[in-house]
Structure formats: C-alpha cells, structure tokens
PDB file of N, CA and C in Angstrom:
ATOM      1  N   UNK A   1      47.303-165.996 167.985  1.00  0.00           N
ATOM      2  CA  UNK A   1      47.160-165.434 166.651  1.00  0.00           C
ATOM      3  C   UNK A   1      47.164-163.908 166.754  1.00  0.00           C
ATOM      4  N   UNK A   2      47.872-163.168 165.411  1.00  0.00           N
ATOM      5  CA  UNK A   2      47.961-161.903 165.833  1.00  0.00           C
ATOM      6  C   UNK A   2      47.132-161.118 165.508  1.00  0.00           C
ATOM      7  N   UNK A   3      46.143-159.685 165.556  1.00  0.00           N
ATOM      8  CA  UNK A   3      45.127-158.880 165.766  1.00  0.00           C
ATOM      9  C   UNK A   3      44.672-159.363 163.964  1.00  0.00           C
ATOM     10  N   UNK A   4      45.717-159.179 163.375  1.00  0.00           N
ATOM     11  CA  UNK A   4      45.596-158.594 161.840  1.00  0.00           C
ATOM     12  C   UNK A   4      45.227-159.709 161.048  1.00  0.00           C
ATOM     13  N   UNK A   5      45.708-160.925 161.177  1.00  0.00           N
ATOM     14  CA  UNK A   5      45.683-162.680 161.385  1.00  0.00           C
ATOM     15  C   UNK A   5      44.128-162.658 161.737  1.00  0.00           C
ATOM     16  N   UNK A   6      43.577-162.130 162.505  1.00  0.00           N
ATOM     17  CA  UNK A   6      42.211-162.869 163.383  1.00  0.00           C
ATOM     18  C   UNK A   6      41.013-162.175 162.266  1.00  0.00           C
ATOM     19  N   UNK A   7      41.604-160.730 162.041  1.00  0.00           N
ATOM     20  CA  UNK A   7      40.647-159.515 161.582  1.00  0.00           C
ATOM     21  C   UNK A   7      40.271-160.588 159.845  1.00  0.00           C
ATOM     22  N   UNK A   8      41.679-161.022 159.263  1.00  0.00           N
ATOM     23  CA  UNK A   8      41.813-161.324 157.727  1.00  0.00           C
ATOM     24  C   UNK A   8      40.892-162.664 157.673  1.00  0.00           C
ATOM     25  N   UNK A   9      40.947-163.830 158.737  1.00  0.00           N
ATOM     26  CA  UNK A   9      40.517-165.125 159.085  1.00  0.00           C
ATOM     27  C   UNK A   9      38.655-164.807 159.219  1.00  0.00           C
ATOM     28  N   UNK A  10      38.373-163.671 160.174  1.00  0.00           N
ATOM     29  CA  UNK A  10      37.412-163.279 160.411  1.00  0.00           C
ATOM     30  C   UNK A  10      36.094-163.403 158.710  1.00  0.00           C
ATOM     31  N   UNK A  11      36.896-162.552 158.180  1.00  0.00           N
ATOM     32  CA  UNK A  11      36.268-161.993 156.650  1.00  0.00           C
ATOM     33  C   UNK A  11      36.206-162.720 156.064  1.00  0.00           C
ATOM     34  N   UNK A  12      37.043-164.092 155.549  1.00  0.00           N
ATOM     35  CA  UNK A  12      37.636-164.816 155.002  1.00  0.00           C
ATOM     36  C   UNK A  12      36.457-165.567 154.951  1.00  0.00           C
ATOM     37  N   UNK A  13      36.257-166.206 156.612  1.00  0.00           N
ATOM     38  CA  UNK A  13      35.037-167.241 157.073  1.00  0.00           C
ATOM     39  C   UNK A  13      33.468-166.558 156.546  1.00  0.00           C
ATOM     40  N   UNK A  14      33.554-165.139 156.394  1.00  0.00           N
ATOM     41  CA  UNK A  14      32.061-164.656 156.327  1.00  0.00           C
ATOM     42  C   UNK A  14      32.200-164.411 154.730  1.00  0.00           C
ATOM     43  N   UNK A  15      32.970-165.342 153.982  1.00  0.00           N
ATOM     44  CA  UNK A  15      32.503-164.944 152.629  1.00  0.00           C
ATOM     45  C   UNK A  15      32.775-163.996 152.260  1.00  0.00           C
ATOM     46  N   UNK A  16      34.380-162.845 152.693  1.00  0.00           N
ATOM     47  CA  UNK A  16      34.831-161.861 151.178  1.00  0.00           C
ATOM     48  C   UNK A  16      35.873-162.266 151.079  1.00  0.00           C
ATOM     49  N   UNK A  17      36.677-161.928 150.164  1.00  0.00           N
ATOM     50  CA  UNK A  17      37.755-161.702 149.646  1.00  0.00           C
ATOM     51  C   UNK A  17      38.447-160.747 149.955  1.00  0.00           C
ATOM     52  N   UNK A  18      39.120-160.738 150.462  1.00  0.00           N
ATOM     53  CA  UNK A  18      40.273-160.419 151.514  1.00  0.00           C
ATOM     54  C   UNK A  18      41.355-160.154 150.585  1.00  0.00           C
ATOM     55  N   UNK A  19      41.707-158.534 150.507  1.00  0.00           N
ATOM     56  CA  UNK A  19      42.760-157.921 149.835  1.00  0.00           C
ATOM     57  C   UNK A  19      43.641-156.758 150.884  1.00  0.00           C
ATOM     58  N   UNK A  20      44.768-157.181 150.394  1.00  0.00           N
ATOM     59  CA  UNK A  20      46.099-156.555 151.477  1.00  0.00           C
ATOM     60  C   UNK A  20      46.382-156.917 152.631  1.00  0.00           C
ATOM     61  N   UNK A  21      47.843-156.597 152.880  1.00  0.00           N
ATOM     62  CA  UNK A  21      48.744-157.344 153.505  1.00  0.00           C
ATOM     63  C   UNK A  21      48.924-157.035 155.409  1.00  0.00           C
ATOM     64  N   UNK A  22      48.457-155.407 155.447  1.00  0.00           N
ATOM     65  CA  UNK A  22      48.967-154.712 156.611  1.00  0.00           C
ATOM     66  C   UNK A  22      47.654-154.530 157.515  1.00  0.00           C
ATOM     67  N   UNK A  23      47.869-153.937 158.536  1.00  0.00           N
ATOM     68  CA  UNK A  23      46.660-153.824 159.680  1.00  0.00           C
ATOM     69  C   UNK A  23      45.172-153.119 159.066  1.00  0.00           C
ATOM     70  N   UNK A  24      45.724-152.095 158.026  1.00  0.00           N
ATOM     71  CA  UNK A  24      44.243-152.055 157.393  1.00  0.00           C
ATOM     72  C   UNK A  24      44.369-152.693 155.909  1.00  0.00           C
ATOM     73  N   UNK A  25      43.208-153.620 155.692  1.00  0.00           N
ATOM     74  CA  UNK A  25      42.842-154.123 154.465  1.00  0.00           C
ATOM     75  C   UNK A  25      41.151-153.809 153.647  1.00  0.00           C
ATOM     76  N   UNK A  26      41.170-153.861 152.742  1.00  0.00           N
ATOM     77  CA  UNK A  26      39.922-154.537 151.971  1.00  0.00           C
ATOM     78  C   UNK A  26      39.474-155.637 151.816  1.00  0.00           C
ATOM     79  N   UNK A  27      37.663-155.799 152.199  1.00  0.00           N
ATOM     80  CA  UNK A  27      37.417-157.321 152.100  1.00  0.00           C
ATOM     81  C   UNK A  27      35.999-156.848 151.588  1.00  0.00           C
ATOM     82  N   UNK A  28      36.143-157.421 150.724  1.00  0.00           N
ATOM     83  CA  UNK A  28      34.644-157.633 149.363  1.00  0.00           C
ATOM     84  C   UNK A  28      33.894-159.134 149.248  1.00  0.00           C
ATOM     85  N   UNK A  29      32.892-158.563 149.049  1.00  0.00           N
ATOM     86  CA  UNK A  29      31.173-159.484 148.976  1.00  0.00           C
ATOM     87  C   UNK A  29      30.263-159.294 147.774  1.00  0.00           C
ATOM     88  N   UNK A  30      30.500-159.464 147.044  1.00  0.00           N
ATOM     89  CA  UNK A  30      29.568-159.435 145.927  1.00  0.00           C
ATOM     90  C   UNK A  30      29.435-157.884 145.494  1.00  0.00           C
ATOM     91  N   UNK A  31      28.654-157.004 145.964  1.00  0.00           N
ATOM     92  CA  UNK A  31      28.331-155.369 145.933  1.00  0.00           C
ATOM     93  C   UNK A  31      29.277-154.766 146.931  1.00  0.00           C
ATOM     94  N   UNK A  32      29.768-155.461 148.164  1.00  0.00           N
ATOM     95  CA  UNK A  32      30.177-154.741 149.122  1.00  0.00           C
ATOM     96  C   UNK A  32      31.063-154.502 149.335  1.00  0.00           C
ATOM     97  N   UNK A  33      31.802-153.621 149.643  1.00  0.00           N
ATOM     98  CA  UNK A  33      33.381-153.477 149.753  1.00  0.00           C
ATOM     99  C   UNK A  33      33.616-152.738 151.371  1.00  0.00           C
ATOM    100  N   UNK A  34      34.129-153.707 152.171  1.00  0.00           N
ATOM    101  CA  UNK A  34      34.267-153.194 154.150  1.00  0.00           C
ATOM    102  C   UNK A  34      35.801-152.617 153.570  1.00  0.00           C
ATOM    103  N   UNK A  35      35.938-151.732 154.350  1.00  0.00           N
ATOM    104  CA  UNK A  35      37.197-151.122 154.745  1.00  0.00           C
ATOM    105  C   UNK A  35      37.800-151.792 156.290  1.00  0.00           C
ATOM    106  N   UNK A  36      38.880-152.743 156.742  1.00  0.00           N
ATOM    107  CA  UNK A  36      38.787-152.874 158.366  1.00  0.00           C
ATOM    108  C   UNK A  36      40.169-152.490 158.653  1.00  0.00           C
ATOM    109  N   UNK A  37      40.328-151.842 159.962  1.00  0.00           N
ATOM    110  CA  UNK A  37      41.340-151.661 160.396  1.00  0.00           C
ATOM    111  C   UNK A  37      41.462-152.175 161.572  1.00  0.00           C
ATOM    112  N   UNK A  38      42.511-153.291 161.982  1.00  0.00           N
ATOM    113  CA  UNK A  38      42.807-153.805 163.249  1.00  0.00           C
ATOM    114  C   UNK A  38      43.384-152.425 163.943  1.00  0.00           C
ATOM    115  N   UNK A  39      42.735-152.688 164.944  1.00  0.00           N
ATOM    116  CA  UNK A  39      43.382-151.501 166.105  1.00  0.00           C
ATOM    117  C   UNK A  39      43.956-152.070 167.867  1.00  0.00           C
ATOM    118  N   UNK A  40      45.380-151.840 167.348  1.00  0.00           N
ATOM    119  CA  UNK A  40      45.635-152.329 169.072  1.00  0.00           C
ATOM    120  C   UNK A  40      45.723-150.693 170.162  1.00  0.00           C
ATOM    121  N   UNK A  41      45.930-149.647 169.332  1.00  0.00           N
ATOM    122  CA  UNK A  41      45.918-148.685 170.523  1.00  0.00           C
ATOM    123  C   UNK A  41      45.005-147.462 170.019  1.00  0.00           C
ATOM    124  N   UNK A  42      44.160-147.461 170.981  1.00  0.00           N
ATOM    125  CA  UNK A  42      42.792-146.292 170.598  1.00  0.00           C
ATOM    126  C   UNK A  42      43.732-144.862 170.245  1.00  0.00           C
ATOM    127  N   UNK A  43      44.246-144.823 170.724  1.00  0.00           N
ATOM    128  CA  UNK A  43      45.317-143.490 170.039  1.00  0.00           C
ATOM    129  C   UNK A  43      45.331-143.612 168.460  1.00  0.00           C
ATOM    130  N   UNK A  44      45.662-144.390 167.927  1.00  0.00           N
ATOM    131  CA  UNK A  44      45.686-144.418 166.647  1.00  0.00           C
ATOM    132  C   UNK A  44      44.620-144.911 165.715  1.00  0.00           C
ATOM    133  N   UNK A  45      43.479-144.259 165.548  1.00  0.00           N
ATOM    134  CA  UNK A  45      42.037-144.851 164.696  1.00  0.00           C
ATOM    135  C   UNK A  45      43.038-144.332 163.571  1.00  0.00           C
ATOM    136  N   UNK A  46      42.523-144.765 161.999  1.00  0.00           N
ATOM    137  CA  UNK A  46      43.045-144.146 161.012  1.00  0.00           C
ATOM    138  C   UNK A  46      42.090-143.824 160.611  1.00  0.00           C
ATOM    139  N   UNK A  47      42.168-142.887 159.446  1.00  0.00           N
ATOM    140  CA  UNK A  47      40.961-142.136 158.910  1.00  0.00           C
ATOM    141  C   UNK A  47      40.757-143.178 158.029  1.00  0.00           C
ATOM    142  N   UNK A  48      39.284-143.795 157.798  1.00  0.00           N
ATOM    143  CA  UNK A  48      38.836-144.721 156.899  1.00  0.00           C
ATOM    144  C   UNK A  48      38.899-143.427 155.462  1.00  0.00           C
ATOM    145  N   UNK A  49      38.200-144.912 154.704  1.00  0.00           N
ATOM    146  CA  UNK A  49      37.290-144.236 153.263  1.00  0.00           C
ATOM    147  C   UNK A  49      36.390-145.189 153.363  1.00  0.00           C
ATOM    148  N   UNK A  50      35.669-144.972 152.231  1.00  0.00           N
ATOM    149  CA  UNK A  50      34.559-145.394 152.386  1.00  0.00           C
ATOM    150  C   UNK A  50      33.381-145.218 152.347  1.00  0.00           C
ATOM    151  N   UNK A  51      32.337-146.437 151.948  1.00  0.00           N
ATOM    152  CA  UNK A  51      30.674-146.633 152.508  1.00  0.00           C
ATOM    153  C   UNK A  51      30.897-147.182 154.249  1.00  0.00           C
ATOM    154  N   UNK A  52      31.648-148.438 154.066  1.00  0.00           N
ATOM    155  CA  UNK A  52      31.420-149.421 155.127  1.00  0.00           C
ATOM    156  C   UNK A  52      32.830-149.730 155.772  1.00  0.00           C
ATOM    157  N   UNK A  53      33.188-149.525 157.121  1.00  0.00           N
ATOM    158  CA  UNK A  53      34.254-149.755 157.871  1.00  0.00           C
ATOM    159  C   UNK A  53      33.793-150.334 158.757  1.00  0.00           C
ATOM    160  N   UNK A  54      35.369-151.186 159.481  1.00  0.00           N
ATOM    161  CA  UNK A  54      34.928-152.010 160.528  1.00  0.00           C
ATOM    162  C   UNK A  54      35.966-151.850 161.103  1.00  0.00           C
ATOM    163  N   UNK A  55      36.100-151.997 162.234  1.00  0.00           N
ATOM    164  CA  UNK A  55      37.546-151.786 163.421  1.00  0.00           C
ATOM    165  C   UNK A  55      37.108-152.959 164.028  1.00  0.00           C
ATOM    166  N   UNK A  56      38.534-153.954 164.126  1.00  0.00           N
ATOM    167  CA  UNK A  56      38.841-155.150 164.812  1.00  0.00           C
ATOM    168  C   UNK A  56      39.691-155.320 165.807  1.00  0.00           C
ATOM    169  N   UNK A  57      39.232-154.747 166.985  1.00  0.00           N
ATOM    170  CA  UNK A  57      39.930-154.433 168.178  1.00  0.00           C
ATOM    171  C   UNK A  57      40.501-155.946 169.378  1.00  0.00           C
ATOM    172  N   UNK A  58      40.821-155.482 170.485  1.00  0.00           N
ATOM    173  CA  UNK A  58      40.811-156.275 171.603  1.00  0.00           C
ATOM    174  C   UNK A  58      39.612-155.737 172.688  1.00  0.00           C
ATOM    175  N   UNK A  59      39.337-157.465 173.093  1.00  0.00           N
ATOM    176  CA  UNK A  59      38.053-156.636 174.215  1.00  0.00           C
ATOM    177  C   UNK A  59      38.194-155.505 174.762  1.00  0.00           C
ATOM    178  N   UNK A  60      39.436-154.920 175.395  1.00  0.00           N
ATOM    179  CA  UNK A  60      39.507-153.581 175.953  1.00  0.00           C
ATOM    180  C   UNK A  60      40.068-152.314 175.319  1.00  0.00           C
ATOM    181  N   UNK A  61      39.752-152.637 174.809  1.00  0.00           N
ATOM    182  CA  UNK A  61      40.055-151.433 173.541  1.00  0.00           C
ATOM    183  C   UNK A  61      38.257-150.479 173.051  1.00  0.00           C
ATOM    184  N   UNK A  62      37.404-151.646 173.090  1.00  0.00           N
ATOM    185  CA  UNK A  62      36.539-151.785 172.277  1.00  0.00           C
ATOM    186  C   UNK A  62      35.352-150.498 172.688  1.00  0.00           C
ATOM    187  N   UNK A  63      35.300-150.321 173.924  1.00  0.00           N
ATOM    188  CA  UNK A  63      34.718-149.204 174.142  1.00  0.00           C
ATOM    189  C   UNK A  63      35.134-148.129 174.054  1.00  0.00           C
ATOM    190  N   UNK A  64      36.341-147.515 174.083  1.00  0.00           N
ATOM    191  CA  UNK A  64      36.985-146.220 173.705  1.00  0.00           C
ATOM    192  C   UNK A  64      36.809-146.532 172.328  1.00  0.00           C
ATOM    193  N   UNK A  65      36.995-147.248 171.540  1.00  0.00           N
ATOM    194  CA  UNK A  65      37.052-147.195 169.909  1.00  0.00           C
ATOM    195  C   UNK A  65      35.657-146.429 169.836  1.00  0.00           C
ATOM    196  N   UNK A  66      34.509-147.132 170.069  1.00  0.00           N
ATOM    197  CA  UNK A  66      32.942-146.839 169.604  1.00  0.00           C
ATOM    198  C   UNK A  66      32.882-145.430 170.356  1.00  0.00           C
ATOM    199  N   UNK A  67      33.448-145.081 171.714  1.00  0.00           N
ATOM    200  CA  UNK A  67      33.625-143.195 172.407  1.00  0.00           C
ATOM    201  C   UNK A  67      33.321-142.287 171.054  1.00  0.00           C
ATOM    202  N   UNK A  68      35.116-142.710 170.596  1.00  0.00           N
ATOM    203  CA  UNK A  68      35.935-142.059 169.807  1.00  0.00           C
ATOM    204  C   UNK A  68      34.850-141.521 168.288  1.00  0.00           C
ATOM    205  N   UNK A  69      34.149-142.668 167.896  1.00  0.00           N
ATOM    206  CA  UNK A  69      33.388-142.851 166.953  1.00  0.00           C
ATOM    207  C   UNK A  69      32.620-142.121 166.785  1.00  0.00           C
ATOM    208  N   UNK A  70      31.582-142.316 167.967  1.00  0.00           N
ATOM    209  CA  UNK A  70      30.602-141.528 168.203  1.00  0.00           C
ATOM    210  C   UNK A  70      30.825-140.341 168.215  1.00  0.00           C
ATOM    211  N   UNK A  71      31.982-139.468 169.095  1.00  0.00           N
ATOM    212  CA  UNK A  71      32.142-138.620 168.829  1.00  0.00           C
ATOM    213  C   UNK A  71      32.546-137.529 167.622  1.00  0.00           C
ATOM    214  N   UNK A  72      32.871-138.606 166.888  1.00  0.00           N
ATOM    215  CA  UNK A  72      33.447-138.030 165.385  1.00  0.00           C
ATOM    216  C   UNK A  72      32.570-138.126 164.492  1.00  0.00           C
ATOM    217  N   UNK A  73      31.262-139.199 164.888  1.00  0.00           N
ATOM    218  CA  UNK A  73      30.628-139.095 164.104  1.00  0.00           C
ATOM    219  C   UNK A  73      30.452-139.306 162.587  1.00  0.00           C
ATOM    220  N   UNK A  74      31.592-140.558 162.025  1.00  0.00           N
ATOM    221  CA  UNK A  74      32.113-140.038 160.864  1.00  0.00           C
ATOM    222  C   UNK A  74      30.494-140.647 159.764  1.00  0.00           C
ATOM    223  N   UNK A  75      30.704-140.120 158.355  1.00  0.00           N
ATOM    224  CA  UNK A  75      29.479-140.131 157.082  1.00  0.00           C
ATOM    225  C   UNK A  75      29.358-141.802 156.890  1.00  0.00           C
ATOM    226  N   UNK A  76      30.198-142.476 157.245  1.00  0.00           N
ATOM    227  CA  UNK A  76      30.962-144.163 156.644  1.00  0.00           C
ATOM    228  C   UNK A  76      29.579-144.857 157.777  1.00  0.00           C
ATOM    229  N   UNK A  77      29.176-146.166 157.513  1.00  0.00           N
ATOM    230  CA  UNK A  77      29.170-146.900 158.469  1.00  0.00           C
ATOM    231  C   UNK A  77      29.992-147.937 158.972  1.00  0.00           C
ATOM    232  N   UNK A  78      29.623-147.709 160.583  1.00  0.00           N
ATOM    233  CA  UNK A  78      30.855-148.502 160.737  1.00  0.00           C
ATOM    234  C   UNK A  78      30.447-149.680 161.899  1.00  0.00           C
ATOM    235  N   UNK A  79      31.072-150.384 162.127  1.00  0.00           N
ATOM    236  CA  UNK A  79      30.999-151.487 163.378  1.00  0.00           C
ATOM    237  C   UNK A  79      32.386-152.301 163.741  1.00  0.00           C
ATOM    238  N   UNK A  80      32.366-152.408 165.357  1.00  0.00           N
ATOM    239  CA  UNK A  80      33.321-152.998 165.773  1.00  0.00           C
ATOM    240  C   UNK A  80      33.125-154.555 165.926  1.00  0.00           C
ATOM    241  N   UNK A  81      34.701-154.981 165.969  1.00  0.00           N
ATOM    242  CA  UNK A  81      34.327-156.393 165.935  1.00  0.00           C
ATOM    243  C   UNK A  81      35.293-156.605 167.144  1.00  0.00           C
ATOM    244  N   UNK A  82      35.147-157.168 168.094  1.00  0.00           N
ATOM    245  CA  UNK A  82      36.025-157.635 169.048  1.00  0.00           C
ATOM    246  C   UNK A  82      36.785-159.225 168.721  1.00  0.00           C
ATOM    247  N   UNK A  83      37.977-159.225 169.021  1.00  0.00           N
ATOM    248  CA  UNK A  83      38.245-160.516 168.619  1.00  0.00           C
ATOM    249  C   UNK A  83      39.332-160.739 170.251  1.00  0.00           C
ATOM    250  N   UNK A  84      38.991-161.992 170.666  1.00  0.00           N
ATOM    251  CA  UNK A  84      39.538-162.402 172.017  1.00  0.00           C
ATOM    252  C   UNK A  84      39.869-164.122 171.446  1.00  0.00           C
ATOM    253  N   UNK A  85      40.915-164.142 171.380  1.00  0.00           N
ATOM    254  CA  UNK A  85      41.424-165.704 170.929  1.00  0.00           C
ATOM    255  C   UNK A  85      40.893-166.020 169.729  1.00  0.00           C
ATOM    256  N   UNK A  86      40.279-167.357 169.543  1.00  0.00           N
ATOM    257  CA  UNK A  86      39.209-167.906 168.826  1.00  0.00           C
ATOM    258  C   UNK A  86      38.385-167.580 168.708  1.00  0.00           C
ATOM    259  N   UNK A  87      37.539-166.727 169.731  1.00  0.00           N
ATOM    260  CA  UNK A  87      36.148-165.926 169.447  1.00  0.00           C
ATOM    261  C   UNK A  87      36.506-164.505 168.874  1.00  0.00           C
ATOM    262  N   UNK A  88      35.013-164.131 168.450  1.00  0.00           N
ATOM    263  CA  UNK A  88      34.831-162.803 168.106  1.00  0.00           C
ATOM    264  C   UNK A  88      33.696-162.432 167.750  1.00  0.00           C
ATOM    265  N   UNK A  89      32.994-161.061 168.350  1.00  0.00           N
ATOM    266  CA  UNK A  89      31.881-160.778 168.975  1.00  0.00           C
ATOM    267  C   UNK A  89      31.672-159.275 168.210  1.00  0.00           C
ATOM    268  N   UNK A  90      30.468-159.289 167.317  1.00  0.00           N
ATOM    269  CA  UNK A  90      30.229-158.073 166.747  1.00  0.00           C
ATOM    270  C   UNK A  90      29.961-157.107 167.847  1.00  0.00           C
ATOM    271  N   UNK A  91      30.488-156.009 167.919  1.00  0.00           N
ATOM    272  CA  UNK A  91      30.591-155.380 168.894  1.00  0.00           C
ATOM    273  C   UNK A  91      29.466-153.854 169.047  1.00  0.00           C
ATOM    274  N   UNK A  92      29.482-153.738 167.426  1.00  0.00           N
ATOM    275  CA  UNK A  92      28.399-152.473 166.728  1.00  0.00           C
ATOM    276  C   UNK A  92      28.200-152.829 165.756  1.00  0.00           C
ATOM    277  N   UNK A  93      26.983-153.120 165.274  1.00  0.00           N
ATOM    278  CA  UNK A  93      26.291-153.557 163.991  1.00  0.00           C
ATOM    279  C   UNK A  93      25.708-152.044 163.375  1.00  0.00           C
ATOM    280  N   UNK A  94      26.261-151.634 162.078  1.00  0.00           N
ATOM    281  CA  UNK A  94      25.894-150.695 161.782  1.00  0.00           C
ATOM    282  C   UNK A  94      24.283-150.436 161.577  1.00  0.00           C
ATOM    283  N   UNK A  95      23.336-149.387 161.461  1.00  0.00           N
ATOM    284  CA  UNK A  95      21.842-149.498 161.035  1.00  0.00           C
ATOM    285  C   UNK A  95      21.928-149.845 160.083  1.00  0.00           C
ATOM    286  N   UNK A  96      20.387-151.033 159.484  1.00  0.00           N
ATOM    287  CA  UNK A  96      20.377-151.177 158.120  1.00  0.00           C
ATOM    288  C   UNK A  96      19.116-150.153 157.895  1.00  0.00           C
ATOM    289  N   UNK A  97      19.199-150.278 156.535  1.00  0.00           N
ATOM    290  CA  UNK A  97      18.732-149.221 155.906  1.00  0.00           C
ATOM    291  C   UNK A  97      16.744-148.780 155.990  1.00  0.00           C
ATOM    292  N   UNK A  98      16.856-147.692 156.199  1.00  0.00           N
ATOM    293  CA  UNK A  98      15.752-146.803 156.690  1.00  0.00           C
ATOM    294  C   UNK A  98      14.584-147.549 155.146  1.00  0.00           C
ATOM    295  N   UNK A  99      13.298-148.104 156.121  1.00  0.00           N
ATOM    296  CA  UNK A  99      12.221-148.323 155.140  1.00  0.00           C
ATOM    297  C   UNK A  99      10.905-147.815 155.147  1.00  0.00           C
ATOM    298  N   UNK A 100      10.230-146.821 154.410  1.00  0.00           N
ATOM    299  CA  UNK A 100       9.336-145.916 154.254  1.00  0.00           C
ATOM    300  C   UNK A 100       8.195-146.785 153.808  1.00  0.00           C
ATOM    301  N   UNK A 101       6.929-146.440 154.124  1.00  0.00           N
ATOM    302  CA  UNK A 101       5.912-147.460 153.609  1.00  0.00           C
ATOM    303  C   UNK A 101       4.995-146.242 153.256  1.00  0.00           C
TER     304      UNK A 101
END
C-alpha cells in the first residue's frame, strides 16, 4: 500500500473525515481539523497551516522528520506517525493542554 493510501486509511479508522486527494490532505473530528502530510523524503517537509499537523512517514525517515521539527520549532502542533505495512506507530504525540489549579 502506498505512503498516502496508509496516511488516508490511518484517519479514516480513527474517526475523521478525510478530505483531498494528494500527499497532503485534511482530516476532521468533530472540533478538530489535522493537517497531514505523507513524507517519503526528509528534504521535502512542506510548510503546514494550521492548529494541528501530522507527518506520516516511513520508519526511517522518522527521526530526521522530528530533527527537522524541533529545530524549526514551528507555532502548529504536531506529531509523527510512522506507518510500516499494516502497522503504524504514533511516533510524537503532541502535549495536551497545560492545566493550572
């Protein structure tokens, strides 16, 4: 199955709705709207938008992606998802949200 195939199947199974056709799509949840971009070569991250992004890589990809990240640091949250065949393994779970008492 191909990167973009696994990334759309992925979302699909976790309950959003899955909009567009190409390596990056939109997939919505009730309030939520993920931005994901399948990525086969760390050379090419695209610039998200966004609250919430996700990059759906190959196992070896997956640590230069989160490098890259970190270093950029971007305002979005984001998390990787590794996808290897049939499986697929959250790779960075973004923080949830800060609670003050």
């Amino acid at each position: 199955m191909r990167l973009v195939e696994q990334a759309r199947s992925i979302f699909a199974d976790l309950g959003y709705t899955v909009e567009g056709n190409g390596p990056e799509f939109r997939a919505e949840r009730e309030w939520k709207v993920v931005h994901v971009s399948t990525v086969l070569e760390t050379d090419d991250l695209p610039a998200p938008t966004g609250q919430f992004h996700c990059f759906v890589s190959r196992p070896e990809d997956a640590d230069e992606i989160e490098r890259r990240l970190r270093r950029q640091d971007p305002e979005y949250e984001w998390a990787i998802i590794v996808a290897d065949g049939d499986e697929y393994e959250v790779e960075r779970v973004p923080p949830g949200p800060t609670l003050t008492a």
